[in-house]
PDB file of N, CA and C in Angstrom:
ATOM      1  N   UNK A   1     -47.877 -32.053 -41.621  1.00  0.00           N
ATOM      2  CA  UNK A   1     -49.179 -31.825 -41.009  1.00  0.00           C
ATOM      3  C   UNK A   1     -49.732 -30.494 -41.511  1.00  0.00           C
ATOM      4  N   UNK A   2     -51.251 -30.309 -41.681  1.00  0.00           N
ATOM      5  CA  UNK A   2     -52.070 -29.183 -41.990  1.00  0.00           C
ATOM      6  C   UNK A   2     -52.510 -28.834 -41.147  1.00  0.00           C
ATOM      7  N   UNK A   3     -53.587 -27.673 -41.254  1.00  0.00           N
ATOM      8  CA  UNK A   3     -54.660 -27.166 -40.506  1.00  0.00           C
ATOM      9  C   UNK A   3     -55.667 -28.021 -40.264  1.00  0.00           C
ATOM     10  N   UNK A   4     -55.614 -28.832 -41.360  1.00  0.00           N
ATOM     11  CA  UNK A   4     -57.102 -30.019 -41.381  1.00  0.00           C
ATOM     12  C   UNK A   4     -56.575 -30.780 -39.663  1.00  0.00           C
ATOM     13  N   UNK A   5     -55.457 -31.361 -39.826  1.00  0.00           N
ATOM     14  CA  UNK A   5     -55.006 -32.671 -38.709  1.00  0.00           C
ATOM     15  C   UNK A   5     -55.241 -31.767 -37.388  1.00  0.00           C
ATOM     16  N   UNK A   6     -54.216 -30.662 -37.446  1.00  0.00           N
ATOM     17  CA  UNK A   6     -54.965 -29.869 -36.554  1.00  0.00           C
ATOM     18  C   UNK A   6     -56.430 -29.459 -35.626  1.00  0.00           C
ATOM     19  N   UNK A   7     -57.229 -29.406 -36.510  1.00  0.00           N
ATOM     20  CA  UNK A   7     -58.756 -29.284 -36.266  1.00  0.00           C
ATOM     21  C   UNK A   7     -59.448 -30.873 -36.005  1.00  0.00           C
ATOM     22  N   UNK A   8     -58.562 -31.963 -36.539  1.00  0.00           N
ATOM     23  CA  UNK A   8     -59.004 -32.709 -35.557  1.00  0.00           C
ATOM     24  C   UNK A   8     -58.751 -33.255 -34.456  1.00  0.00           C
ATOM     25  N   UNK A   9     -57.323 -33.407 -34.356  1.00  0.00           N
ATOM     26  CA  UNK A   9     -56.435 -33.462 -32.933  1.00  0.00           C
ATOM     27  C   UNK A   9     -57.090 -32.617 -31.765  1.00  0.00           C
ATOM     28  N   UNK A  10     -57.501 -31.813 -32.446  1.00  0.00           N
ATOM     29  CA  UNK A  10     -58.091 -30.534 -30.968  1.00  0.00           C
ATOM     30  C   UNK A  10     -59.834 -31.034 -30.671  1.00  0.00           C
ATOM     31  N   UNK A  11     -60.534 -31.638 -31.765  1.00  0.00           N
ATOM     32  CA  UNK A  11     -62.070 -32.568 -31.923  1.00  0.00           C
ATOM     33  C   UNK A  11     -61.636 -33.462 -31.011  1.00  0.00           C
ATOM     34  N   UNK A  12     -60.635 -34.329 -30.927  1.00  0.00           N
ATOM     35  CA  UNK A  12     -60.446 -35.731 -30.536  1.00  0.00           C
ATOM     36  C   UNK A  12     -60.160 -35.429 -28.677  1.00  0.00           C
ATOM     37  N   UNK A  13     -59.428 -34.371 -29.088  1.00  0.00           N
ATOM     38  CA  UNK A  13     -59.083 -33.994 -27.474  1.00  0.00           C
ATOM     39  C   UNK A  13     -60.293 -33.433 -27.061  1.00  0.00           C
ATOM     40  N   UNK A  14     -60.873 -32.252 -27.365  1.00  0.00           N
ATOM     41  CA  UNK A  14     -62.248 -31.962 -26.670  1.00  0.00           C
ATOM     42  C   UNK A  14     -63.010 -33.120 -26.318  1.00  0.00           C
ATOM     43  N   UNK A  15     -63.573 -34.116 -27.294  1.00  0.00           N
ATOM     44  CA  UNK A  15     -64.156 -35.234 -27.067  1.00  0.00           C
ATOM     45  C   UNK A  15     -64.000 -36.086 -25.959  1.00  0.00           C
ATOM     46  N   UNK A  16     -62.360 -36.163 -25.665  1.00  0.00           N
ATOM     47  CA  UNK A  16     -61.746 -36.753 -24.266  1.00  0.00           C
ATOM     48  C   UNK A  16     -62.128 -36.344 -23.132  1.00  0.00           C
ATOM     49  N   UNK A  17     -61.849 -35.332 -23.255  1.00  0.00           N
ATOM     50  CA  UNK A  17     -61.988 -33.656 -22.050  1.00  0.00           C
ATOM     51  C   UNK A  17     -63.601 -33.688 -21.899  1.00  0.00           C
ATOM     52  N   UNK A  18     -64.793 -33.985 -22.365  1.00  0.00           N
ATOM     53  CA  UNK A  18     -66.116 -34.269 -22.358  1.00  0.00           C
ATOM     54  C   UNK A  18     -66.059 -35.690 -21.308  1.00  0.00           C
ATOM     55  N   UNK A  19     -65.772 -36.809 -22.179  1.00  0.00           N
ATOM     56  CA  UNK A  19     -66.195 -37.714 -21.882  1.00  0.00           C
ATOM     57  C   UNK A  19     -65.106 -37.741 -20.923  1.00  0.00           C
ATOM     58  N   UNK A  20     -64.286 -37.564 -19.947  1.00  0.00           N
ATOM     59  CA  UNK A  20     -63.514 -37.598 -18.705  1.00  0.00           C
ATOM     60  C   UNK A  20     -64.213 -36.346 -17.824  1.00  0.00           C
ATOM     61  N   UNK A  21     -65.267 -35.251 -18.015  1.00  0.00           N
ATOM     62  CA  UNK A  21     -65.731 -34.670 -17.159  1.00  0.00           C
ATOM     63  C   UNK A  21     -67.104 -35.571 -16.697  1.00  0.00           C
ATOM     64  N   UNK A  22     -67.979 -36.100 -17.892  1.00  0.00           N
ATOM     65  CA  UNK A  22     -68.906 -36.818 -17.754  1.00  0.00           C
ATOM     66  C   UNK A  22     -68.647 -37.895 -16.717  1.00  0.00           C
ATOM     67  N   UNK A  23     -67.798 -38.534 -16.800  1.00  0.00           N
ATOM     68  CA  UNK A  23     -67.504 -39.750 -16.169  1.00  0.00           C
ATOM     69  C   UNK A  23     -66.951 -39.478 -14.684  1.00  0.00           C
ATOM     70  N   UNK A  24     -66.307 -38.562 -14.565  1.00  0.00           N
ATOM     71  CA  UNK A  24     -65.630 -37.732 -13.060  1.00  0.00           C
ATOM     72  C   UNK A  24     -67.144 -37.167 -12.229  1.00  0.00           C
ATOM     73  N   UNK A  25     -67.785 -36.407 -13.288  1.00  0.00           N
ATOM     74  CA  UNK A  25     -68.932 -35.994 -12.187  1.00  0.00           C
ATOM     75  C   UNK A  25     -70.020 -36.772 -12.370  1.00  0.00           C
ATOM     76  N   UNK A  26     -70.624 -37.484 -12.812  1.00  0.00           N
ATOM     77  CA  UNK A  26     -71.720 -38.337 -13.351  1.00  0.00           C
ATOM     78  C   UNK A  26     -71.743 -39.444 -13.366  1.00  0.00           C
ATOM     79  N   UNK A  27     -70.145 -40.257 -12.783  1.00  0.00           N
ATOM     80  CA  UNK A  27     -70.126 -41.826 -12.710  1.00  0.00           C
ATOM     81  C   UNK A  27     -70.862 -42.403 -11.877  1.00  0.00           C
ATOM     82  N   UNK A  28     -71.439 -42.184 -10.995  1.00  0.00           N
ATOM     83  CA  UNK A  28     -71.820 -42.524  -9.620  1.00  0.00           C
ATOM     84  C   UNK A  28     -73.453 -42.780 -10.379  1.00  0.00           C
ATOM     85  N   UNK A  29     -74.252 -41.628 -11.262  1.00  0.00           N
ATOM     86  CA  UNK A  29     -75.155 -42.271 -11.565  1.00  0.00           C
ATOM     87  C   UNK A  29     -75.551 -43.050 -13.454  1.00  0.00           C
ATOM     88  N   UNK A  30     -74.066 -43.600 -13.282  1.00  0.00           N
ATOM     89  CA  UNK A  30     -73.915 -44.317 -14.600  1.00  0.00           C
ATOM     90  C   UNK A  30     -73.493 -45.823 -14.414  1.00  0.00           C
ATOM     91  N   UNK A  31     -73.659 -46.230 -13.041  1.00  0.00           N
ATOM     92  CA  UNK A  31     -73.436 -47.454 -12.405  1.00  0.00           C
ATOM     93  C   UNK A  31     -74.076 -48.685 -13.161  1.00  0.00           C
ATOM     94  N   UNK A  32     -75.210 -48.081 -13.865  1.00  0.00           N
ATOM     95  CA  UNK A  32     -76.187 -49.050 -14.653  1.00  0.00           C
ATOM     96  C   UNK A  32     -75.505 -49.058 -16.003  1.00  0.00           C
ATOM     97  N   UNK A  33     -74.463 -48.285 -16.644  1.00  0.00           N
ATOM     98  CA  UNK A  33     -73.965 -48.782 -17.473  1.00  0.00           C
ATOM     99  C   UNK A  33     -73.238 -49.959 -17.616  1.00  0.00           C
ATOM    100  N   UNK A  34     -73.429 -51.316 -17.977  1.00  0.00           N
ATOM    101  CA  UNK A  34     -71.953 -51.954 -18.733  1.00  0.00           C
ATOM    102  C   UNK A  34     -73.429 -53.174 -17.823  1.00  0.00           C
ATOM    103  N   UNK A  35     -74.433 -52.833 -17.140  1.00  0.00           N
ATOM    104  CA  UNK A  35     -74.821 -54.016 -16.173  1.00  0.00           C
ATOM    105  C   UNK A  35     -76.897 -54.437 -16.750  1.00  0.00           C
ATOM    106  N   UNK A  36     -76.986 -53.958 -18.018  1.00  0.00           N
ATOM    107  CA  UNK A  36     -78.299 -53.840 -18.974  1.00  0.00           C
ATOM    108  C   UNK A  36     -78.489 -55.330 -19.278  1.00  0.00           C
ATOM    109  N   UNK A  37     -79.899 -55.220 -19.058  1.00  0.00           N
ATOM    110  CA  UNK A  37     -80.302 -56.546 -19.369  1.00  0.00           C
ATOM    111  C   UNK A  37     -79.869 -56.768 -20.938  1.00  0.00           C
ATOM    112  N   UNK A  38     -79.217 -57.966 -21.360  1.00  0.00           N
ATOM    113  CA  UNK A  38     -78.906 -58.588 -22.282  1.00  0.00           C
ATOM    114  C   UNK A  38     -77.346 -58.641 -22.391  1.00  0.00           C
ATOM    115  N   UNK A  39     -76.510 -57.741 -21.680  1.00  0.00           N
ATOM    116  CA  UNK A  39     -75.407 -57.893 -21.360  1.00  0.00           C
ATOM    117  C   UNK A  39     -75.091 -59.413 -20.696  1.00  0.00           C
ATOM    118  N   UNK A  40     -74.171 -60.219 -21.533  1.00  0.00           N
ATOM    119  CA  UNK A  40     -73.813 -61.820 -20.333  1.00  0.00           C
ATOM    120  C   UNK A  40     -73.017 -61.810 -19.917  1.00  0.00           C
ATOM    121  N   UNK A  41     -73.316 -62.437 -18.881  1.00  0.00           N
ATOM    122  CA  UNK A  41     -72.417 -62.093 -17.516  1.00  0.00           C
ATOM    123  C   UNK A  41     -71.985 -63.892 -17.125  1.00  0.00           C
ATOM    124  N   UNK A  42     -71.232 -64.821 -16.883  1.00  0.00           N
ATOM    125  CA  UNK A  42     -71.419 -65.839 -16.720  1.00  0.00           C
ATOM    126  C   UNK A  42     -70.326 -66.101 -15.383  1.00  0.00           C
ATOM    127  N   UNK A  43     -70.626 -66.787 -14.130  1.00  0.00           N
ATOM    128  CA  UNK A  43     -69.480 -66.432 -13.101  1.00  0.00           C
ATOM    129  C   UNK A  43     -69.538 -68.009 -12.759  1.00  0.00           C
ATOM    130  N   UNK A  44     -68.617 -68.428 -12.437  1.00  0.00           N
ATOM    131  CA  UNK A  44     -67.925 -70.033 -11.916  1.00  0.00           C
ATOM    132  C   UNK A  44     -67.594 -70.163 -10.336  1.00  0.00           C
ATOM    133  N   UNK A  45     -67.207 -70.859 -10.479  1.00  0.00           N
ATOM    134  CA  UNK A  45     -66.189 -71.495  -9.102  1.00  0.00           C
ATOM    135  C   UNK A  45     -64.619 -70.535  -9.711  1.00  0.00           C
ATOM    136  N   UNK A  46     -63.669 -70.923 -11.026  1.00  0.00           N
ATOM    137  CA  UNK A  46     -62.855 -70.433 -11.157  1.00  0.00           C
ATOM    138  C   UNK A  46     -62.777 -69.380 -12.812  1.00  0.00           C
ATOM    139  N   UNK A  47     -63.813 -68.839 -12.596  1.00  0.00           N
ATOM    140  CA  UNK A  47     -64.062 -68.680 -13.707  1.00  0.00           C
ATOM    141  C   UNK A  47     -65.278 -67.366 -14.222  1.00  0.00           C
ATOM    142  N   UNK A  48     -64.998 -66.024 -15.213  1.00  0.00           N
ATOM    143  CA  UNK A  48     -65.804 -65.476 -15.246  1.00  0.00           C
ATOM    144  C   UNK A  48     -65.717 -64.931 -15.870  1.00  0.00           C
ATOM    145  N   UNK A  49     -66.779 -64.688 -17.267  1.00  0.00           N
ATOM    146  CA  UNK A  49     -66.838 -63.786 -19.049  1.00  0.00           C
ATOM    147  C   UNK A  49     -68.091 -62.909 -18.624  1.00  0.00           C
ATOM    148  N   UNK A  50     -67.770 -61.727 -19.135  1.00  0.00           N
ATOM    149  CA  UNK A  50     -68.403 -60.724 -19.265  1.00  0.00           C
ATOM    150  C   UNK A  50     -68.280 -60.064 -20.770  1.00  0.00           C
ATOM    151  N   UNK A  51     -69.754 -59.952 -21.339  1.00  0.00           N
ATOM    152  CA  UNK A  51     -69.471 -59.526 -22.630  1.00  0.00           C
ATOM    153  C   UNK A  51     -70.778 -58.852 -22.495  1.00  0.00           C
ATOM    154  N   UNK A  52     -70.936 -57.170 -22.730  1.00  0.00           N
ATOM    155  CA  UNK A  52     -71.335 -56.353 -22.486  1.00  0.00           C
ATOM    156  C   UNK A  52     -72.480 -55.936 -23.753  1.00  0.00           C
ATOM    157  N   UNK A  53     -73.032 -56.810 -24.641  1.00  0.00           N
ATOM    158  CA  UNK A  53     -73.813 -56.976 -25.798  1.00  0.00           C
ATOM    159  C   UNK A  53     -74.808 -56.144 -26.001  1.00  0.00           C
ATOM    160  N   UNK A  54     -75.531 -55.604 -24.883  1.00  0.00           N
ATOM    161  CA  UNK A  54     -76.912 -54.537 -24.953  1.00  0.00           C
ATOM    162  C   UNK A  54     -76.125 -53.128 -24.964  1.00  0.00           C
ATOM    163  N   UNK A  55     -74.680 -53.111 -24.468  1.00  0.00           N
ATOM    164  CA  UNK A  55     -74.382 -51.579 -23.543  1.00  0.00           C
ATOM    165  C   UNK A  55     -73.628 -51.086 -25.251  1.00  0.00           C
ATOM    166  N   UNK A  56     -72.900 -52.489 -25.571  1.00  0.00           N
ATOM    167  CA  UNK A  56     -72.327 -51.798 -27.230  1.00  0.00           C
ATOM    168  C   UNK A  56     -73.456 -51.594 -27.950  1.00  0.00           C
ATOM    169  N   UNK A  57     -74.116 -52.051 -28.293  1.00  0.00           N
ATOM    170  CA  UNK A  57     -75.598 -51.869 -29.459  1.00  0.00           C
ATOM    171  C   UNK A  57     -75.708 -50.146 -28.889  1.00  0.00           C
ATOM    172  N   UNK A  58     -76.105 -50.191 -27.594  1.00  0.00           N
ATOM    173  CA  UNK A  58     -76.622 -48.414 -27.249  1.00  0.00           C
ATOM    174  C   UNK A  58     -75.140 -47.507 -27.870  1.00  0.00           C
ATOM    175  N   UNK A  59     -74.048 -47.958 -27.356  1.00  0.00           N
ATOM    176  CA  UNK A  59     -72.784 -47.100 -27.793  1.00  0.00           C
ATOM    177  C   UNK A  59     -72.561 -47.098 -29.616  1.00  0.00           C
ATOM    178  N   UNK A  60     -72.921 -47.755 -30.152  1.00  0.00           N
ATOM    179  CA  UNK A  60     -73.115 -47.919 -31.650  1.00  0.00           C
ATOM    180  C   UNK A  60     -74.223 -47.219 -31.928  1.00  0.00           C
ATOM    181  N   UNK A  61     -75.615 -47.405 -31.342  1.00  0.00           N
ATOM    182  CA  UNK A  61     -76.488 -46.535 -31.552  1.00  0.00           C
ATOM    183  C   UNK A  61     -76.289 -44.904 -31.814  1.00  0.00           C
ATOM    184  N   UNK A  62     -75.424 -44.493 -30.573  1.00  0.00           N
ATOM    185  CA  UNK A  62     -74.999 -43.288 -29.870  1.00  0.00           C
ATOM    186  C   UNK A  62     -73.821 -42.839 -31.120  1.00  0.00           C
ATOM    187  N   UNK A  63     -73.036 -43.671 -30.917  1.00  0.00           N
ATOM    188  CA  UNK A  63     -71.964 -42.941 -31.949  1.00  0.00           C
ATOM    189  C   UNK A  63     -72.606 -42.666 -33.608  1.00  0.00           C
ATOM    190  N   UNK A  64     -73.390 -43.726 -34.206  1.00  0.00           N
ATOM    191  CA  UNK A  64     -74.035 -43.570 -35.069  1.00  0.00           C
ATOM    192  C   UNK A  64     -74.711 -42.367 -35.281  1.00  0.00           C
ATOM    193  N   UNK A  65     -75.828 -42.242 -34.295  1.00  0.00           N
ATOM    194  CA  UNK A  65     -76.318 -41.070 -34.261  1.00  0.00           C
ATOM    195  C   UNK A  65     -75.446 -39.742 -34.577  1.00  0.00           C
ATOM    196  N   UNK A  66     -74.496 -39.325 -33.780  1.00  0.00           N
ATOM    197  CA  UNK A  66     -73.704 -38.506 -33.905  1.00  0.00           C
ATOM    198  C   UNK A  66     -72.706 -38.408 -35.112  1.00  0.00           C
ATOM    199  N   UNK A  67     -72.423 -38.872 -36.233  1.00  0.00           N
ATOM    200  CA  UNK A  67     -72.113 -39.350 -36.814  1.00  0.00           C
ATOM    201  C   UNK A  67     -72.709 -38.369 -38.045  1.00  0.00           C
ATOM    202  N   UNK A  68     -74.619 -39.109 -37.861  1.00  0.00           N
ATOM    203  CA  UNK A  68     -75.099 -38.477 -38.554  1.00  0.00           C
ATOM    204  C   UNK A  68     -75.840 -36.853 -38.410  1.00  0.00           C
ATOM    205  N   UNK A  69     -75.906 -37.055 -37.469  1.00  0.00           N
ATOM    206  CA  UNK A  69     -75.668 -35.219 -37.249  1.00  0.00           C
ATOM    207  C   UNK A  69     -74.660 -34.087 -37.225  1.00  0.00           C
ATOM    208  N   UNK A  70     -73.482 -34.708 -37.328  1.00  0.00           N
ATOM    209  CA  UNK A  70     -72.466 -34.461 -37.463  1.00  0.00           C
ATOM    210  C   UNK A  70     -72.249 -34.075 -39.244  1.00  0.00           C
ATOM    211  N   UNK A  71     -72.887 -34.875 -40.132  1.00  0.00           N
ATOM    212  CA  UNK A  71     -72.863 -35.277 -41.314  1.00  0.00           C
ATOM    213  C   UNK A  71     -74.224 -34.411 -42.073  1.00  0.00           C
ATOM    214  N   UNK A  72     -75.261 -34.164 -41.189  1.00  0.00           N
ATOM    215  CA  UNK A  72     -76.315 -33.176 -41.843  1.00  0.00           C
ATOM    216  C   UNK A  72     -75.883 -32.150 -41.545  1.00  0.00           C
ATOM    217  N   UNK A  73     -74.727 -31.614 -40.285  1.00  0.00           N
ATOM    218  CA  UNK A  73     -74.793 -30.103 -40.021  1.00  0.00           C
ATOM    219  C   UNK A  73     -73.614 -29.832 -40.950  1.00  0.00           C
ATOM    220  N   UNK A  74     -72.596 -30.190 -41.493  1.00  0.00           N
ATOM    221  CA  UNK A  74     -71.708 -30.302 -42.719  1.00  0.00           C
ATOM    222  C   UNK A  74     -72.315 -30.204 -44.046  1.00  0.00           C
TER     223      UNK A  74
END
């Protein structure tokens, strides 16, 4: 291992440590996540698929984005 793996192991963990404070203090008004129109939802008698289709497009959006700002400030 280098300094490089290093510097990202400690990226990957900050990133965690973000997104587990976000979610601890801010879940309550993120309730509308995972429940966006175009998300399908299909429920039965014994039976029920949930596939979350609008909420990934925004999380692809999101990571994308970052990605590329990440990539102009480099």
């Amino acid at each position: 291992m280098d300094s490089q793996t290093g510097k990202y192991l400690i990226l990957i963990g900050a990133a965690i440590l973000i997104i587990g404070v976000v979610i601890y203090f801010f879940g309550v008004h993120l309730k509308w996540l995972g429940h966006l129109p175009g998300d399908i939802r299909i429920k039965r008698r014994n039976f029920s698929f949930y596939f979350p289709i609008t909420t990934l497009i925004l999380f692809n959006l999101l990571i994308f984005l970052l990605f590329r700002i990440w990539k102009w400030i480099n």
